[in-house]
C-alpha atoms as a PDB file:
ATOM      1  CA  UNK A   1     136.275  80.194  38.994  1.00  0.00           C
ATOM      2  CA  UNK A   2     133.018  79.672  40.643  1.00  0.00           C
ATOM      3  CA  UNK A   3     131.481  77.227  43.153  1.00  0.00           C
ATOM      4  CA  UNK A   4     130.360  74.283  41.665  1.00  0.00           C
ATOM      5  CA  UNK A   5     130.620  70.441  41.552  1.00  0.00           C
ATOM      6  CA  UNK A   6     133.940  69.206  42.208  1.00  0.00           C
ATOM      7  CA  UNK A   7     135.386  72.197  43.298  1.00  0.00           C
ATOM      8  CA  UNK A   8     137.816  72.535  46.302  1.00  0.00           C
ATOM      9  CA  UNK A   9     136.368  75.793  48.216  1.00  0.00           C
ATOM     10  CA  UNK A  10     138.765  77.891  50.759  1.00  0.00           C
ATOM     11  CA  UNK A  11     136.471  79.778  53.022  1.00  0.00           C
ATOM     12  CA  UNK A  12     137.569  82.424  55.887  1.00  0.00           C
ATOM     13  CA  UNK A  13     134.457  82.074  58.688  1.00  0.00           C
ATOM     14  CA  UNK A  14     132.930  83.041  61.664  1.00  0.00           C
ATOM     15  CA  UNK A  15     130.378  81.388  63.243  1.00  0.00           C
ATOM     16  CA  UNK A  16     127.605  83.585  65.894  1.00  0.00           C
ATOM     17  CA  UNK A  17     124.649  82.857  67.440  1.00  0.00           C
ATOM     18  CA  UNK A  18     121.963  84.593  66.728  1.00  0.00           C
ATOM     19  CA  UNK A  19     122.543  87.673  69.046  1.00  0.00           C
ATOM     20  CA  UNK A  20     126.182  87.878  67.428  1.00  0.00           C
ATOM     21  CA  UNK A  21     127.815  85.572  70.465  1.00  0.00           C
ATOM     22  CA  UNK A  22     130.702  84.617  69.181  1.00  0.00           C
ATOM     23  CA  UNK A  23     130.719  80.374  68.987  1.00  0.00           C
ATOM     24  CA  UNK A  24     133.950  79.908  66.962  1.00  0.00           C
ATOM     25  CA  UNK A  25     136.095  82.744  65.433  1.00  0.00           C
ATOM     26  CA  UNK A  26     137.509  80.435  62.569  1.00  0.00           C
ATOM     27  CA  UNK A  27     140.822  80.857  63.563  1.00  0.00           C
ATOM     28  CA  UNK A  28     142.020  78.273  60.803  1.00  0.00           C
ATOM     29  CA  UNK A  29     140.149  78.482  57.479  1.00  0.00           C
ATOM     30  CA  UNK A  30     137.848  75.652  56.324  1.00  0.00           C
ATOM     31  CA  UNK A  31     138.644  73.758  53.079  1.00  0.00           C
ATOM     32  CA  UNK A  32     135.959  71.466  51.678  1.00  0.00           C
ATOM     33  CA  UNK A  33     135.070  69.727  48.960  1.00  0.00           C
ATOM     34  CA  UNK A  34     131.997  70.920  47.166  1.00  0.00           C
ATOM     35  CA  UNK A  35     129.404  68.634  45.293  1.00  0.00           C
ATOM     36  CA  UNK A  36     127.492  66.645  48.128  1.00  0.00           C
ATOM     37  CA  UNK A  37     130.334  64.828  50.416  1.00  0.00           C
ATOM     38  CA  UNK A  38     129.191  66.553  53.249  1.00  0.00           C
ATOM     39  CA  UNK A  39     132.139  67.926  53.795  1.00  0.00           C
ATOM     40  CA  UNK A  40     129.961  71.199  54.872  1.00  0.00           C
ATOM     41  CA  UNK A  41     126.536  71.137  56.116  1.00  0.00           C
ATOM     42  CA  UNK A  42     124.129  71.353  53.552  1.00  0.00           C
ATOM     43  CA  UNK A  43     122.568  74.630  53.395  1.00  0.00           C
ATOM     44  CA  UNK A  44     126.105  75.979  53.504  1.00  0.00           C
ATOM     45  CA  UNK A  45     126.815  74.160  50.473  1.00  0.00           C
ATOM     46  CA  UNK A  46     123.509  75.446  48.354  1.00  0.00           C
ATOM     47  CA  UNK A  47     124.560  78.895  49.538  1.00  0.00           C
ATOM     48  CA  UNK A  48     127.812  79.008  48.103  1.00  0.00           C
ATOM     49  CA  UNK A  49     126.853  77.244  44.901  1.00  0.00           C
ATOM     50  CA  UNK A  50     128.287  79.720  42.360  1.00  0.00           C
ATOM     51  CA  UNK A  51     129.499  82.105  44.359  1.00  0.00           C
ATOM     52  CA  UNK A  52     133.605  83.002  43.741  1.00  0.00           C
ATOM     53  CA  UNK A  53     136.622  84.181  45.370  1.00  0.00           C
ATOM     54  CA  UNK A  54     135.805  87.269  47.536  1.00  0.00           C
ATOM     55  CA  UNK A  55     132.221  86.385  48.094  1.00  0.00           C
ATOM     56  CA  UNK A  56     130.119  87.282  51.570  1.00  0.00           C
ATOM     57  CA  UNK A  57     127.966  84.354  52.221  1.00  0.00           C
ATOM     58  CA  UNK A  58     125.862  84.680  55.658  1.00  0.00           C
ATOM     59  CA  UNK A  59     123.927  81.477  56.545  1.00  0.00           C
ATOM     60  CA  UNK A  60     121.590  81.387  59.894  1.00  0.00           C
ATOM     61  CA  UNK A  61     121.369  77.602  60.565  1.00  0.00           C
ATOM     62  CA  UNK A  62     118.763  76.117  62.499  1.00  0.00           C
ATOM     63  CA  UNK A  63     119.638  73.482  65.041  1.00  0.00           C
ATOM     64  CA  UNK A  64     118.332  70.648  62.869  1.00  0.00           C
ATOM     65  CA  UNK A  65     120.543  71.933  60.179  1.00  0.00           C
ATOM     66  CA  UNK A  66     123.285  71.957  62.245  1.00  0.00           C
ATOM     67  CA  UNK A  67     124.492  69.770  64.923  1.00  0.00           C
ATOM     68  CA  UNK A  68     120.534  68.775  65.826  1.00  0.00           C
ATOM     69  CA  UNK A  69     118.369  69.117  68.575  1.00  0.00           C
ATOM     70  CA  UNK A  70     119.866  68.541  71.763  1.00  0.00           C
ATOM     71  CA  UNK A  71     119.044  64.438  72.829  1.00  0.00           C
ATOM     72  CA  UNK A  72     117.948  64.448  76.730  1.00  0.00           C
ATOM     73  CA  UNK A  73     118.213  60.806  76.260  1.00  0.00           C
ATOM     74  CA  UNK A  74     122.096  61.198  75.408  1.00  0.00           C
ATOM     75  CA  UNK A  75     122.525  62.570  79.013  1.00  0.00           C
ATOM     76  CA  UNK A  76     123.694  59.564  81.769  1.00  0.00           C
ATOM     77  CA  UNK A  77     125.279  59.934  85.448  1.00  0.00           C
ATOM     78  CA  UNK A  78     127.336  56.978  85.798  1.00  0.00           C
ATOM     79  CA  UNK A  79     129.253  55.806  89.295  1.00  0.00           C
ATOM     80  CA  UNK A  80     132.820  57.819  89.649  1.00  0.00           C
ATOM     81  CA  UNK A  81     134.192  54.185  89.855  1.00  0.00           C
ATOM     82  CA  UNK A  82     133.738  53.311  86.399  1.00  0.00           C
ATOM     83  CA  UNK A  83     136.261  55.727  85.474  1.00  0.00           C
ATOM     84  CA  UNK A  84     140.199  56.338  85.564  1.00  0.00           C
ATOM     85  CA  UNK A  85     141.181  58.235  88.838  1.00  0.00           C
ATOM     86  CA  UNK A  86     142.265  61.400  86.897  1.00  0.00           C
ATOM     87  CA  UNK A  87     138.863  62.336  85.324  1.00  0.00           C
ATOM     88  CA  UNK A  88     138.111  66.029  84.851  1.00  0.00           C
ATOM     89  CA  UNK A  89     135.466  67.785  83.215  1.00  0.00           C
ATOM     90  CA  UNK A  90     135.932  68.152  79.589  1.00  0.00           C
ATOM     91  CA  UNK A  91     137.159  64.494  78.935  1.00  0.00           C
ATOM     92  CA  UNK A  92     136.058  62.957  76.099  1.00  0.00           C
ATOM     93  CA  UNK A  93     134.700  59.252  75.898  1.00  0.00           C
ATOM     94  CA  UNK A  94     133.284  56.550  73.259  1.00  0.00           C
ATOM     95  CA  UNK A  95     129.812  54.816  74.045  1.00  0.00           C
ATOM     96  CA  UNK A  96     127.080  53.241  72.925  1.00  0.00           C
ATOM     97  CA  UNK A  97     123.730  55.074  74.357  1.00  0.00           C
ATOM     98  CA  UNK A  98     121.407  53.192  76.598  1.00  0.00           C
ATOM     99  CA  UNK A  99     118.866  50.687  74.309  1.00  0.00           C
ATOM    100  CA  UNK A 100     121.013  51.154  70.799  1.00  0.00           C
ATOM    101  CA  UNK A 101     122.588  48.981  68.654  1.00  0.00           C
ATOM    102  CA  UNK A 102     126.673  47.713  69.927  1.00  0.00           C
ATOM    103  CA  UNK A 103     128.085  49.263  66.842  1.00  0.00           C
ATOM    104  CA  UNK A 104     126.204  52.921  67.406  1.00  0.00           C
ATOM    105  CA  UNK A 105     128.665  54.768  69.079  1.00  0.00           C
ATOM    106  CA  UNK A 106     128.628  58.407  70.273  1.00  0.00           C
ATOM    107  CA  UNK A 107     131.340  60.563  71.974  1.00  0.00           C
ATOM    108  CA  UNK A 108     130.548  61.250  75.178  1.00  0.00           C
ATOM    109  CA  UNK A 109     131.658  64.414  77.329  1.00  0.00           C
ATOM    110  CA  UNK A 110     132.374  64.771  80.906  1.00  0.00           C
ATOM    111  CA  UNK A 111     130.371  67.820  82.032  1.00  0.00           C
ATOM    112  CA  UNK A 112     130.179  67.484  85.412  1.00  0.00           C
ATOM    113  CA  UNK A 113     131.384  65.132  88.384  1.00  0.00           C
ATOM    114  CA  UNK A 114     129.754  65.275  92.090  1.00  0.00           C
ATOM    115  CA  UNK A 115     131.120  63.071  94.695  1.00  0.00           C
ATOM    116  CA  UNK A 116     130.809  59.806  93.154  1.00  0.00           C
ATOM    117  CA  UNK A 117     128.809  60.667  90.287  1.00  0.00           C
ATOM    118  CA  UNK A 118     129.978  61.448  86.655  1.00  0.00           C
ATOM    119  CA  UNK A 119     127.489  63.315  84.217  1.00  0.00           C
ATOM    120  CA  UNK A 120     128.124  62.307  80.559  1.00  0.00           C
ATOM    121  CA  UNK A 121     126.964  64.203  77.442  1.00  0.00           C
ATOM    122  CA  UNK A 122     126.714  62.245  73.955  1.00  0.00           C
ATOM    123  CA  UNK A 123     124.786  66.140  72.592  1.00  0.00           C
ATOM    124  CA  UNK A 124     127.749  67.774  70.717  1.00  0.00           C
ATOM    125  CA  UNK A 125     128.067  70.814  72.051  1.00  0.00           C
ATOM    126  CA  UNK A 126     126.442  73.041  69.977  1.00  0.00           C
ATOM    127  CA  UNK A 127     123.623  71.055  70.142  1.00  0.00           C
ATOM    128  CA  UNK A 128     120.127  72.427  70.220  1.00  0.00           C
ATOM    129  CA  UNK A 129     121.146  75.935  68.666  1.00  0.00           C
ATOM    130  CA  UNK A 130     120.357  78.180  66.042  1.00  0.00           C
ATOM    131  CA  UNK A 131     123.557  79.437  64.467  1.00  0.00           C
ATOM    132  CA  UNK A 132     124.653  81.941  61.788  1.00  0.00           C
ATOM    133  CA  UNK A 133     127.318  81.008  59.556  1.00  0.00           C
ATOM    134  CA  UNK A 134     129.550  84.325  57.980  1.00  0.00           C
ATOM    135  CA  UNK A 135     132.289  83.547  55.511  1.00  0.00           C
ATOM    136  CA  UNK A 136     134.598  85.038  52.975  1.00  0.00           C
ATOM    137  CA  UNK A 137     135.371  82.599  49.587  1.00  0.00           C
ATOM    138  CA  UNK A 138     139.037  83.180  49.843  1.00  0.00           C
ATOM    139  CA  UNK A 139     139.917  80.351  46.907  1.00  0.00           C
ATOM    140  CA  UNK A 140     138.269  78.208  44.203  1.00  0.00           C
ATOM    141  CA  UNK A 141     140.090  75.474  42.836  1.00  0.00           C
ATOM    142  CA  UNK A 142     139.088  72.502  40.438  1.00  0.00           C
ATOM    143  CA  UNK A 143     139.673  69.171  42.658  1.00  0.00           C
ATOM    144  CA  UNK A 144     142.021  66.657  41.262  1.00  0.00           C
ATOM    145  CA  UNK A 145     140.721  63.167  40.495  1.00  0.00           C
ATOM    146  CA  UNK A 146     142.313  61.842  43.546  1.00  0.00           C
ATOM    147  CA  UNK A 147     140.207  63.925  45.487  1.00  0.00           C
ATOM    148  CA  UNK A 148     136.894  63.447  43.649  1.00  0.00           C
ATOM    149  CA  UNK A 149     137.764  59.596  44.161  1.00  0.00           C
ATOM    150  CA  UNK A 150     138.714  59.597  47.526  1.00  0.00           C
ATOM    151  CA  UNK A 151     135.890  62.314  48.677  1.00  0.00           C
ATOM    152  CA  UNK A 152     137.745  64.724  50.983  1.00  0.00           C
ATOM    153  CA  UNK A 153     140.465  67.412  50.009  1.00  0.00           C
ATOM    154  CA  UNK A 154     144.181  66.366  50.027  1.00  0.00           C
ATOM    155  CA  UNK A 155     147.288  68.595  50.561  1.00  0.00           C
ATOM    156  CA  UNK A 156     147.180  72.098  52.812  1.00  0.00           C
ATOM    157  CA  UNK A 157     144.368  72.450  55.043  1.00  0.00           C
ATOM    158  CA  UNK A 158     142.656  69.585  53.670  1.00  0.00           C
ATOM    159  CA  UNK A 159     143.517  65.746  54.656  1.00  0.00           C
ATOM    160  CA  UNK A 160     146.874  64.346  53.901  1.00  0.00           C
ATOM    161  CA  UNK A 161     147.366  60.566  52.850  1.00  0.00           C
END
């Protein structure tokens, strides 16, 4: 079966930068619904457009077709006292950045904490970077009308109700 609209796609992936860095080995395989509910960034998608199981697909992303440029303005240092005694880089937070609307809010990360000062991040982490996408099509299934309804995958690997 090929890669087309309301298919559910099984894909075995690595993910580089552009010197071959290793960003994330794919331990777990990604399983997406294909056909537009960005499930899978967009250029992946149109890549794998009618390709079938046991296709090579290699995809070099650019940041802004990724997870976008990285946001300087998403970067605060707020006072050590605003947060819970146990704070440690790597901590995760939900915020609203500085001049947006109440309801726009980003996950912010912990990346560093000085004496009493705690620098946030609301970039995701991959932020900012050129990427290259490698995968495998390991499986190609028609999705069930469930999943067309609801938009995601359902069962193994994908979202379970």
């Amino acid at each position: 079966m090929q890669i087309g609209p309301h298919t559910v796609v099984t894909l075995a992936y690595q993910v580089t930068d552009p010197d071959g860095a290793m960003v994330d080995a794919g331990e777990r395989p990604i399983v997406y619904l294909h056909g537009g509910f960005d499930d899978i960034f967009p250029k992946i998608e149109e890549a794998l457009q009618g390709k079938q199981a046991g296709d090579v697909v290699k995809v070099k992303l650019q940041p802004d077709e990724a997870f976008g440029d990285y946001d300087a303005d998403l970067v605060q240092i707020e006072p050590r006292s605003s947060f819970p005694a146990e704070i440690q880089v790597g901590m995760q937070f939900e915020g609203a950045p500085p001049g947006s609307d109440e309801d726009d809010f980003v996950i912010y990360r912990v990346t560093d904490i000085v004496d009493d000062k705690v620098m946030l991040d609301g970039n995701h982490p991959l932020a900012g970077l050129a990427l290259v996408f490698s995968c495998t099509v390991s499986e190609v299934r028609a999705a069930s009308d469930e999943e067309i309804a609801h938009g995601h995958v359902h069962g193994t690997g994908g979202h379970t109700h």
